[in-house]
N, C-alpha and C. Protein backbone atom coordinates (compact mmCIF):
# COMPACT_ATOMS: atom_id res chain seq x y z
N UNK A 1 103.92 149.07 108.54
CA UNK A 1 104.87 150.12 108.89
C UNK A 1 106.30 149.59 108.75
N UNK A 2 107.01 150.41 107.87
CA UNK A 2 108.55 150.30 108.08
C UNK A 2 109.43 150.03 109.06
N UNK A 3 109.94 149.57 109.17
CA UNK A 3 111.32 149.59 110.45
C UNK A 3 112.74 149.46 109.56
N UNK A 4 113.83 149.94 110.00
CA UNK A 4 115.00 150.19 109.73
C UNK A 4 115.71 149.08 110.23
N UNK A 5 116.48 148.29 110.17
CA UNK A 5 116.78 146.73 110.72
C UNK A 5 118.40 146.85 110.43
N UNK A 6 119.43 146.49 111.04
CA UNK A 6 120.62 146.74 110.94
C UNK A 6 121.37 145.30 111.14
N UNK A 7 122.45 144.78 110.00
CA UNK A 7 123.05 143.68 110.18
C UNK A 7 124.23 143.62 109.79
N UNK A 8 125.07 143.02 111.03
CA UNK A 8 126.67 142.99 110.38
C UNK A 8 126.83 141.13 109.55
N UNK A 9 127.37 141.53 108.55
CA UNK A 9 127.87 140.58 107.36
C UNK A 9 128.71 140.52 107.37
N UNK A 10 129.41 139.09 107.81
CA UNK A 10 131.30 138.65 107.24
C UNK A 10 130.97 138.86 105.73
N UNK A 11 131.63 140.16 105.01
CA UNK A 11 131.59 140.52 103.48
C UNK A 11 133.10 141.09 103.11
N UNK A 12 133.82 140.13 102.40
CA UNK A 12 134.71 140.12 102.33
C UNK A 12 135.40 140.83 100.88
N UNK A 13 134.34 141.44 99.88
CA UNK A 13 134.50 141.22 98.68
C UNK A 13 133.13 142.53 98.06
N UNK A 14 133.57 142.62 96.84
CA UNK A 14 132.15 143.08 96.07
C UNK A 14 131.13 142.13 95.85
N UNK A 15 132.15 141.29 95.45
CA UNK A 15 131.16 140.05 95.25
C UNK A 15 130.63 139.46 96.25
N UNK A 16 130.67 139.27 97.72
CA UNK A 16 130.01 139.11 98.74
C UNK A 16 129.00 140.14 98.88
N UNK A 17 129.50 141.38 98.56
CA UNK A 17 128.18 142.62 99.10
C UNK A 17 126.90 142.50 97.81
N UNK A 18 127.53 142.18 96.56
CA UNK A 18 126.87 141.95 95.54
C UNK A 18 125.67 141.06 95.41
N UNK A 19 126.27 139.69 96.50
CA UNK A 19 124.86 138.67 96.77
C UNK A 19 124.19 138.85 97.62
N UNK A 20 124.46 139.87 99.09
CA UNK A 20 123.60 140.42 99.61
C UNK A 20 122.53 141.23 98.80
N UNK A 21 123.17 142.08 98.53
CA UNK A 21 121.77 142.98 97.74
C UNK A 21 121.21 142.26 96.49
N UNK A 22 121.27 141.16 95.52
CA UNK A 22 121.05 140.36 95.01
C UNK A 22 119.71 139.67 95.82
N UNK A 23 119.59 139.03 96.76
CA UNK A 23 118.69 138.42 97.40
C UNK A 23 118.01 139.39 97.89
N UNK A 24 118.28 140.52 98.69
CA UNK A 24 117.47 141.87 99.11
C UNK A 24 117.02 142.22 98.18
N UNK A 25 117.18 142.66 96.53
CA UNK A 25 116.47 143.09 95.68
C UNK A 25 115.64 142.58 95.84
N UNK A 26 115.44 141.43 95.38
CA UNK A 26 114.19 140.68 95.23
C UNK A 26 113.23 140.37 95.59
N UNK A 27 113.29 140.82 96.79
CA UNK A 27 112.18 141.43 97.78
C UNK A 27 111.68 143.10 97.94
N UNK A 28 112.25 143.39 96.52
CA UNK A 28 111.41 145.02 96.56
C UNK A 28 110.15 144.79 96.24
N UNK A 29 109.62 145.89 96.68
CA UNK A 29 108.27 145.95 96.36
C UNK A 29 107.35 144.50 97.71
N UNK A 30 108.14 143.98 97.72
CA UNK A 30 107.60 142.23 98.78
C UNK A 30 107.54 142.57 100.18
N UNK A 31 108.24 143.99 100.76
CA UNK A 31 108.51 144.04 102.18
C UNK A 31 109.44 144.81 102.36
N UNK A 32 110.11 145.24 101.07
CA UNK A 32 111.85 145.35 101.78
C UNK A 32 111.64 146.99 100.46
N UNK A 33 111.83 147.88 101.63
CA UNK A 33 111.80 149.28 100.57
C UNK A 33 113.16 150.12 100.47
N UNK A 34 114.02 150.30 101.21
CA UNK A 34 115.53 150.43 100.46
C UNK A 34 116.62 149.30 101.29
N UNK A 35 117.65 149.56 100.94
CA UNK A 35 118.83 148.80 100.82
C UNK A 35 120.25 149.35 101.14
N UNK A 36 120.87 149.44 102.03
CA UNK A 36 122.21 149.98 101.89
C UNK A 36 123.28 149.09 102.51
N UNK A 37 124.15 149.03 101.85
CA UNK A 37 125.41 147.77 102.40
C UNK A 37 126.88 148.35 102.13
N UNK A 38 127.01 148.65 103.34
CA UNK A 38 128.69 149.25 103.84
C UNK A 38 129.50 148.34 103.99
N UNK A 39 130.56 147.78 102.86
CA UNK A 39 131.44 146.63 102.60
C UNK A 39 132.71 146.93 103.64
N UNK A 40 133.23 148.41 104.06
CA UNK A 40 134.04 148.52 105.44
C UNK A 40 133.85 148.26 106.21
N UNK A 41 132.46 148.78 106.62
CA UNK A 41 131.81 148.38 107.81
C UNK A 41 131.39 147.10 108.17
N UNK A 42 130.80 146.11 107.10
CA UNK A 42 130.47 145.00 106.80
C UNK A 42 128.91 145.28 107.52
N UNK A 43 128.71 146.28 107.06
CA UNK A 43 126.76 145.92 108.05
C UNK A 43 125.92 146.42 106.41
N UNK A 44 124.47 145.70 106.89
CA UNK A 44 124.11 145.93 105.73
C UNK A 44 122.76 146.40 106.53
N UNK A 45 122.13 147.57 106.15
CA UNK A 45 120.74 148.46 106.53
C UNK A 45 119.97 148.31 105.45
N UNK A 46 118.83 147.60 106.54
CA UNK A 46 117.78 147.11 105.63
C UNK A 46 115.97 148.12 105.78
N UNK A 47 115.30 148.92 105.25
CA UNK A 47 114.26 149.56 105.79
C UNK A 47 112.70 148.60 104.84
N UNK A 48 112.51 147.87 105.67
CA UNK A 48 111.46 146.72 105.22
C UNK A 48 110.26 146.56 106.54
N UNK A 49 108.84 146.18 106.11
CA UNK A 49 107.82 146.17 106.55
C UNK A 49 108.09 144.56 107.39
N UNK A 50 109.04 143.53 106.58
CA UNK A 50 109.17 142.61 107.55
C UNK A 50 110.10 142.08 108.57
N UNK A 51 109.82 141.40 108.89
CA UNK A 51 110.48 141.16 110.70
C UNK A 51 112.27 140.70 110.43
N UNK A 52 112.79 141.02 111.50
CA UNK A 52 114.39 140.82 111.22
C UNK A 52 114.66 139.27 111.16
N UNK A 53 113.96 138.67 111.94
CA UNK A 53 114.15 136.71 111.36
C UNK A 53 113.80 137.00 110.09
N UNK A 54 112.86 137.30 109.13
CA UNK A 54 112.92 136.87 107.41
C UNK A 54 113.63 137.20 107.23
N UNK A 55 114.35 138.85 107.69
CA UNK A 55 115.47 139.69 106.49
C UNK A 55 116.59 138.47 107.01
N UNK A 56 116.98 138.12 107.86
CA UNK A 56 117.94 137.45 108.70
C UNK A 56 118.25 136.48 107.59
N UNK A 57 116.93 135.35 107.70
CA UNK A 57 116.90 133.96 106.69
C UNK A 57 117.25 134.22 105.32
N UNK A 58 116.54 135.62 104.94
CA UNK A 58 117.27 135.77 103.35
C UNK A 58 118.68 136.19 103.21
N UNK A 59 118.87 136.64 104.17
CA UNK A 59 120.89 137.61 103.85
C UNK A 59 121.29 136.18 104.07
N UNK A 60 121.01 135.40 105.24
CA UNK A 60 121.39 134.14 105.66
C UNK A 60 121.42 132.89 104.41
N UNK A 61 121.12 132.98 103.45
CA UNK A 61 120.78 132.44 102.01
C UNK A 61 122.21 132.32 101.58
N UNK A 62 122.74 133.82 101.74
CA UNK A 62 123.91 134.11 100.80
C UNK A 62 125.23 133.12 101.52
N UNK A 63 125.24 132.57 103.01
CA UNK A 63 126.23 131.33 102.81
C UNK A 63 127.09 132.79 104.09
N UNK A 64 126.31 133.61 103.93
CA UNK A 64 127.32 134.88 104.57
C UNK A 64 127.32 134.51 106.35
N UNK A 65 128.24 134.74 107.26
CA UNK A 65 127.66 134.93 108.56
C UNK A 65 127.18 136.08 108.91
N UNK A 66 126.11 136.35 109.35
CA UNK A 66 125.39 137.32 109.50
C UNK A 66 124.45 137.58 110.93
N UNK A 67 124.60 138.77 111.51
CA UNK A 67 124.23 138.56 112.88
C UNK A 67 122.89 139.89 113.07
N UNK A 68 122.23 140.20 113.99
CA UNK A 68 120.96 141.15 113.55
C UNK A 68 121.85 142.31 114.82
N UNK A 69 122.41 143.34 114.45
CA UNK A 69 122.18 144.53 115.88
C UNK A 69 121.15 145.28 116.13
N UNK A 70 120.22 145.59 115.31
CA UNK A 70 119.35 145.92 116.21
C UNK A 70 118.01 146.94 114.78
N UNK A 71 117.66 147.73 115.52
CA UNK A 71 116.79 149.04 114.99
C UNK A 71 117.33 150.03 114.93
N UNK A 72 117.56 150.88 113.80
CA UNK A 72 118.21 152.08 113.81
C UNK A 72 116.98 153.03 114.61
């Protein structure tokens, strides 16, 4: 089952929001079924079958600081 997972990203750039969803792609189809990343807002909404520590460790990849708020 899906869950909706919500994370604010120090994203400073396109190119910061760009390597977020870069590493989130790559987990389509793996767990992770859409993607949305608000570069004003700096949060990035994730709707994936896995737990917010993996999505965490992968956004956490990108070098980004990144923190989990919660479940939409």
């Amino acid at each position: 089952m899906s869950s909706t997972h919500i994370f604010n990203v120090e994203m400073t750039c396109e190119g910061c929001s760009g390597a977020v969803e870069r590493v989130l792609n790559r987990l389509k189809g793996q767990g992770v079924d859409n993607i949305s990343i608000s570069l004003p807002d700096q949060k990035v909404i994730v709707t994936s079958t896995l737990t917010a520590d993996q999505l965490l460790e992968v956004i956490k990849k990108t070098g980004k600081k990144t923190t989990y708020v919660g479940t939409q």
